[in-house]
N, C-alpha and C. Protein backbone atom coordinates (compact mmCIF):
# COMPACT_ATOMS: atom_id res chain seq x y z
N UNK A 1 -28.38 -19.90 72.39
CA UNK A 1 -29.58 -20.37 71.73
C UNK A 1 -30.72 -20.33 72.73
N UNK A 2 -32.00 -19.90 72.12
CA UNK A 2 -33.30 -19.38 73.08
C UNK A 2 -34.07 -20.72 72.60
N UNK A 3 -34.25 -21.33 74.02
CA UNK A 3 -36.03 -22.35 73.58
C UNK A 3 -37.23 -21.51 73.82
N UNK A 4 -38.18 -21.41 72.53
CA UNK A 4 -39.33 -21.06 72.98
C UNK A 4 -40.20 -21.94 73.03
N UNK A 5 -40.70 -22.77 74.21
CA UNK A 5 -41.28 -23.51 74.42
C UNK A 5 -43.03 -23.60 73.86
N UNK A 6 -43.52 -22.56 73.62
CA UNK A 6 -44.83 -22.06 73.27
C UNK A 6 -44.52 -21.81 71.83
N UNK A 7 -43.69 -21.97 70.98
CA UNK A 7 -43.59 -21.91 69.60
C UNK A 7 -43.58 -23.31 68.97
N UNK A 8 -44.43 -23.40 67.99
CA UNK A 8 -43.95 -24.61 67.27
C UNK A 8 -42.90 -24.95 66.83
N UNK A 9 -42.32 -23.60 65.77
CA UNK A 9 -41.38 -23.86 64.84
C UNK A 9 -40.29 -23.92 65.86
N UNK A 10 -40.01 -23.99 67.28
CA UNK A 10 -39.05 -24.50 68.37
C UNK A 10 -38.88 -26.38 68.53
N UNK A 11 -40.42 -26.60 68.78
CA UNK A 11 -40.17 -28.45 69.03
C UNK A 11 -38.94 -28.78 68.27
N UNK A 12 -38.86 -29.02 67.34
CA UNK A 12 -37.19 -29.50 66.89
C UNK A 12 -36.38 -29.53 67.43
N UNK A 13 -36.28 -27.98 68.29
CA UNK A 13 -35.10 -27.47 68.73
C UNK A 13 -35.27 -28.60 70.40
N UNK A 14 -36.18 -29.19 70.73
CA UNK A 14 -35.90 -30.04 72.19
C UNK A 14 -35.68 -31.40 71.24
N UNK A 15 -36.56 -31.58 70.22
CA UNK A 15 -36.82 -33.31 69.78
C UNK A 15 -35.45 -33.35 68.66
N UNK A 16 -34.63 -32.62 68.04
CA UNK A 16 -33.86 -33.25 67.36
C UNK A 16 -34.83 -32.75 65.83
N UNK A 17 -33.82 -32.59 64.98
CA UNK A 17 -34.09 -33.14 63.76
C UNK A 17 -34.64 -34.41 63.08
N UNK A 18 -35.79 -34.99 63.99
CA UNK A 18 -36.52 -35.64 63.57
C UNK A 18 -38.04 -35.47 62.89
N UNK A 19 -38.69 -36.50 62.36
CA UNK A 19 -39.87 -36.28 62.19
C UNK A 19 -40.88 -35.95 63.35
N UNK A 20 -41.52 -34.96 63.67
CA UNK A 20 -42.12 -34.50 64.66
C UNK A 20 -43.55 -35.24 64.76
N UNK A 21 -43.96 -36.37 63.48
CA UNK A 21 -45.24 -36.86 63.38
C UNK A 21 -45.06 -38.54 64.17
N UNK A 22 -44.12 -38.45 64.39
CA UNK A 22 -43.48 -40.13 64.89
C UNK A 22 -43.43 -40.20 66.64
N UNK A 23 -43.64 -38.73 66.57
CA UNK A 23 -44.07 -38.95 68.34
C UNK A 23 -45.11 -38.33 68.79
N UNK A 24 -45.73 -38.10 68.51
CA UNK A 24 -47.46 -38.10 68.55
C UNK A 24 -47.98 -39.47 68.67
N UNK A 25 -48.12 -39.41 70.02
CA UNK A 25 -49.57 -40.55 70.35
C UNK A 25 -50.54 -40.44 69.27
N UNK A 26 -50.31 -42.00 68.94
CA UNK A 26 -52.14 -41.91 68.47
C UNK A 26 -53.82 -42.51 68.84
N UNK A 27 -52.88 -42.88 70.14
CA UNK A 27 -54.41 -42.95 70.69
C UNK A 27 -54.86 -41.70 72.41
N UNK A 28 -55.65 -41.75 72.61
CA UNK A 28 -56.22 -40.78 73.65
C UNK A 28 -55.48 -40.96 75.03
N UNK A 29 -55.34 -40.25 75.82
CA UNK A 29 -54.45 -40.55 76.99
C UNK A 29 -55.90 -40.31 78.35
N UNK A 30 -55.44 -40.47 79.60
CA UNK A 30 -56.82 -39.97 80.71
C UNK A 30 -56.05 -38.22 80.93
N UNK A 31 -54.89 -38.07 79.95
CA UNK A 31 -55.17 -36.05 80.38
C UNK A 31 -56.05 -35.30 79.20
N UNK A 32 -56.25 -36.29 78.37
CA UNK A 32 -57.01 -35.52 77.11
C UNK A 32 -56.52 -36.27 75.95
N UNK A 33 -56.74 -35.03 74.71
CA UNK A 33 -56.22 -35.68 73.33
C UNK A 33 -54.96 -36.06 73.27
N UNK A 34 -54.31 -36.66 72.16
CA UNK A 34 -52.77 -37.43 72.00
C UNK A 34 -52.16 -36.09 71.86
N UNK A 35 -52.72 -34.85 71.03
CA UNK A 35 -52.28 -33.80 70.68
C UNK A 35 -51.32 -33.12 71.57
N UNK A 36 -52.36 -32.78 72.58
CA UNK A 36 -52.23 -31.92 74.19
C UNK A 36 -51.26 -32.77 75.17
N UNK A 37 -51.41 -34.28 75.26
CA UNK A 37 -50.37 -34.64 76.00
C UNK A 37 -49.16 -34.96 75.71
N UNK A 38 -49.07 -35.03 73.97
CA UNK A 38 -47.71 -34.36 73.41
C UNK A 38 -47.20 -33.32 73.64
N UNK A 39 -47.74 -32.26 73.76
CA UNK A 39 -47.54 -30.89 74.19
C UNK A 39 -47.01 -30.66 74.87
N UNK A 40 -47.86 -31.35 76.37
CA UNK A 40 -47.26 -31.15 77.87
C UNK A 40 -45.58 -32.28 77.89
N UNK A 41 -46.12 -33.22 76.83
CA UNK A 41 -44.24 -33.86 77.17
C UNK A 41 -43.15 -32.93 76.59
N UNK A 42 -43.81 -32.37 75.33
CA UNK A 42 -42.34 -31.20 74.66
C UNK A 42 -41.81 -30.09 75.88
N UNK A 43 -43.05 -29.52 76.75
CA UNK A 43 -42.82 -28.26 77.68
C UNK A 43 -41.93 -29.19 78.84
N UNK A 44 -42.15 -30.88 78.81
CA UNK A 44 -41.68 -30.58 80.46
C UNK A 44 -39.88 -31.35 79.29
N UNK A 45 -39.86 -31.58 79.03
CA UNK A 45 -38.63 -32.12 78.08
C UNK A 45 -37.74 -31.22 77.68
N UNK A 46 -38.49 -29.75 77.42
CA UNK A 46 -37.69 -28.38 77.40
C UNK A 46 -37.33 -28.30 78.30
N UNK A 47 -37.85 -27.81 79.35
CA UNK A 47 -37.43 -27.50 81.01
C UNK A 47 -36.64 -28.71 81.72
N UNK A 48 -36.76 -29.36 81.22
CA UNK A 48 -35.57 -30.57 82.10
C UNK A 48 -34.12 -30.07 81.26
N UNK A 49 -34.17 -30.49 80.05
CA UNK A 49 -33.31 -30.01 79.33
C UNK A 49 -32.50 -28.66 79.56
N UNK A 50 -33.34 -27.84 79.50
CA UNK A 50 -32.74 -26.50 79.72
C UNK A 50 -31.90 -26.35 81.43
N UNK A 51 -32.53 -26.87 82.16
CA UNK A 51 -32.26 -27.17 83.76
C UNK A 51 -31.03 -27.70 84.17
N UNK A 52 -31.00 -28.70 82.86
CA UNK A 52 -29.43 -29.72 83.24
C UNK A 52 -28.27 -28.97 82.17
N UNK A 53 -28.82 -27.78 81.61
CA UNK A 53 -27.64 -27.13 80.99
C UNK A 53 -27.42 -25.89 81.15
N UNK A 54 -28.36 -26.00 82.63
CA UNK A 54 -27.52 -25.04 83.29
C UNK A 54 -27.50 -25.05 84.74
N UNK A 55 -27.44 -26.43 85.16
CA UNK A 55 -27.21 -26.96 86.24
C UNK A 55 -27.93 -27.04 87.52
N UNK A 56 -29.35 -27.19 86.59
CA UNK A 56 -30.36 -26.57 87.72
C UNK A 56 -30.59 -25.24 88.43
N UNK A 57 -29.88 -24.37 87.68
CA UNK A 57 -30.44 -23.00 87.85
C UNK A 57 -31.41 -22.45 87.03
N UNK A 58 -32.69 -22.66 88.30
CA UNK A 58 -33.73 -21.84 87.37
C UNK A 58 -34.31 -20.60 86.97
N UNK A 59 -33.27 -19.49 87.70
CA UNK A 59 -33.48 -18.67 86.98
C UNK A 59 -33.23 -18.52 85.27
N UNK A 60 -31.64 -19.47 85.29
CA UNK A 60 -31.16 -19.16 84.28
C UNK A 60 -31.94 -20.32 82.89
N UNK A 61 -32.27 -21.16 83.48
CA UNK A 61 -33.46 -21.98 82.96
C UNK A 61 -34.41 -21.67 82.02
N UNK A 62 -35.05 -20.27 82.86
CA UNK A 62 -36.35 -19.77 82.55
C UNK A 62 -35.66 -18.56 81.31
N UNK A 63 -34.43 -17.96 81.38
CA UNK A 63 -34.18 -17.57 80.78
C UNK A 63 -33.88 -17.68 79.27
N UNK A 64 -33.37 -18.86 79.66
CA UNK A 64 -32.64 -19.73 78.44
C UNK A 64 -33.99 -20.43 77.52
N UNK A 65 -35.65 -20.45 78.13
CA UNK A 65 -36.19 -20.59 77.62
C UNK A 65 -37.38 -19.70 77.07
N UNK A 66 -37.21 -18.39 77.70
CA UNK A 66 -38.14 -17.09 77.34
C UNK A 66 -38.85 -17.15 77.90
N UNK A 67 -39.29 -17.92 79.21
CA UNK A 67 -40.55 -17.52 79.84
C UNK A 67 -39.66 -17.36 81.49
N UNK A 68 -40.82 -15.88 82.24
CA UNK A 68 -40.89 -16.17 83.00
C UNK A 68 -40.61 -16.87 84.31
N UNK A 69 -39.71 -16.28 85.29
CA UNK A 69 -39.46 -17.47 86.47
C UNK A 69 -40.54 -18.19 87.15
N UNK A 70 -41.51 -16.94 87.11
CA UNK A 70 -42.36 -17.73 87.79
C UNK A 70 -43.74 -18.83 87.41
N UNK A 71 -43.30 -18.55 85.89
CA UNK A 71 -44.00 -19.63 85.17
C UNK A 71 -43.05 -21.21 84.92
N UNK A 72 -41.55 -21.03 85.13
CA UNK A 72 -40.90 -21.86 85.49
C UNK A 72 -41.26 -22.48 86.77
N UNK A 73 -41.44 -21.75 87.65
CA UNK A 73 -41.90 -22.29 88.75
C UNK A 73 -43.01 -23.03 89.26
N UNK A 74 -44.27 -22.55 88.34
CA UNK A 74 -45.39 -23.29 88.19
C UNK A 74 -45.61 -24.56 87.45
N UNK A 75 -44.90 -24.89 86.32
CA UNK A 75 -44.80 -26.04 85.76
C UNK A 75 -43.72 -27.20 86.27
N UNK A 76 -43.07 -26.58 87.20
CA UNK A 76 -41.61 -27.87 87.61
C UNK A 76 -43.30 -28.12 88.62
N UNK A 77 -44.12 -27.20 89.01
CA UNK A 77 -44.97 -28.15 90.39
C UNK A 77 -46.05 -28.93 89.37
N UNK A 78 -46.53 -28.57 88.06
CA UNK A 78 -47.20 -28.91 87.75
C UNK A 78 -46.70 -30.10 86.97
N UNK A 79 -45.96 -30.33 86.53
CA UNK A 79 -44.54 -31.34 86.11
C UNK A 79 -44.48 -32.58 87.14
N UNK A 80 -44.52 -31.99 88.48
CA UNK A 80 -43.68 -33.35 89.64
C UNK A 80 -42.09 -33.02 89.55
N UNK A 81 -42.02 -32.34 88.63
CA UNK A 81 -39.97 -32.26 88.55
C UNK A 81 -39.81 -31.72 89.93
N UNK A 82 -40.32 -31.29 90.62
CA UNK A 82 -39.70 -30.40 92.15
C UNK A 82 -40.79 -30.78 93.26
């Protein structure tokens, strides 16, 4: 199974078969709208996820989620994960 992290019709696939409107902030955060810093929690929630199922290999990480190693690599710094 592929996460595409940059697809909508994916969020499910990190959050579960839940309602996707129940975790949306609804008020403003200091990174921006509730929208956008929902966003950035689904991308780094993918990549942790994907990381610990495959044991912290990030090549296979980046694979398992369709992007890029070295865009894996830019978000674990932009993240704090590394």
């Amino acid at each position: 199974m592929t996460l595409a992290i940059l697809k909508p019709t994916n969020i499910q696939l990190v959050l579960g078969p839940s309602n996707i409107a129940e975790h949306i902030p609804l008020t403003n955060t200091p990174g921006g709208s509730p929208l956008n810093s929902y966003r950035k929690e689904v991308k780094k929630q993918a990549i942790l996820k994907a990381l610990e199922e495959t044991r912290w290999n990030r090549t296979a990480a980046a694979e398992k989620l369709d992007i890029p190693f070295r865009q894996i690599r830019h978000r674990l710094e932009k993240f704090g994960i590394v």
